[in-house]
Protein backbone atom coordinates (compact mmCIF):
# COMPACT_ATOMS: atom_id res chain seq x y z
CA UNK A 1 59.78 137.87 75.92
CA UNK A 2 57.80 134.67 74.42
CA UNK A 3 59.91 131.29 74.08
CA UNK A 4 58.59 129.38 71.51
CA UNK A 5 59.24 125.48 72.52
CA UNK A 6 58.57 124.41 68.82
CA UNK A 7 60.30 126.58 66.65
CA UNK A 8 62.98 126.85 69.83
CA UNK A 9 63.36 130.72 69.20
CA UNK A 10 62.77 132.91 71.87
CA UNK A 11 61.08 136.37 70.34
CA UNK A 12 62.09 139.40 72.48
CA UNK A 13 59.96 142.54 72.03
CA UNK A 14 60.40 146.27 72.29
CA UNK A 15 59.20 149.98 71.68
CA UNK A 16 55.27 148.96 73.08
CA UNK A 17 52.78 151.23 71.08
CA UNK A 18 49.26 151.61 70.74
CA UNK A 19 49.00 149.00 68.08
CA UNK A 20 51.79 146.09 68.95
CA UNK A 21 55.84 146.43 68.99
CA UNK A 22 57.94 148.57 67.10
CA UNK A 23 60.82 145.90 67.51
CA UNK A 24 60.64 142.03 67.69
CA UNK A 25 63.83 140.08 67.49
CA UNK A 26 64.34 136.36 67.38
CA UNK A 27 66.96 134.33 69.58
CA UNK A 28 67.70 130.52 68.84
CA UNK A 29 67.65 128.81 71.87
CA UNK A 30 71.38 128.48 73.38
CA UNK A 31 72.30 131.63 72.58
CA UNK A 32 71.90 134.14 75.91
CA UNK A 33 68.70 136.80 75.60
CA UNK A 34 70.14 140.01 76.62
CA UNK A 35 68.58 143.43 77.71
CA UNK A 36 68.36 146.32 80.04
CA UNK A 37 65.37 147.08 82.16
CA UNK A 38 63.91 150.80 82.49
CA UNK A 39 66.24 151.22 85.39
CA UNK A 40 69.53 150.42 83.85
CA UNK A 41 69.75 146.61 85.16
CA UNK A 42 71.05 144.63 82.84
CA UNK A 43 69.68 141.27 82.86
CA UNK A 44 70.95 138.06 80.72
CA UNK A 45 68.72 134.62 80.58
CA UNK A 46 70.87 131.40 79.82
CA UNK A 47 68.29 129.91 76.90
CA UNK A 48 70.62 126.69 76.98
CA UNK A 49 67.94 124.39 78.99
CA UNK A 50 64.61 125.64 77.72
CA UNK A 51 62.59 123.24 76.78
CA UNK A 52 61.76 122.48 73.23
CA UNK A 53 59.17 120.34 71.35
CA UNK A 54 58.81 118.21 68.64
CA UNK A 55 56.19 119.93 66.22
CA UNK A 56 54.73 116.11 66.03
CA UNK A 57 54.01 116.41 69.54
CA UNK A 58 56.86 113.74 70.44
């Protein structure tokens, strides 16, 4: 999972391989980033107060 503060997306990423991810999916901040963990735990992150910047830098 990367959050991007200046593009306020956070990029989730799946299926590791040799060379990278087979899957990458982008979530706009505010909306909840959902997945399950190798063991079946489902965990949900509230994206609602990350952080995001102002490509000027402001």
């Amino acid at each position: 999972m990367i959050a991007d503060p200046f593009k306020a997306v956070v990029t989730l990423l799946s299926e590791p391989h040799a060379s990278g991810y087979g899957r990458a999916v982008e979530i706009p901040y505010g909306e909840p980033v959902v997945f399950t963990l190798a063991i079946g735990e489902r965990v949900e992150i509230d994206t609602r107060t990350f952080p995001a910047r102002d490509v000027g830098g402001a």
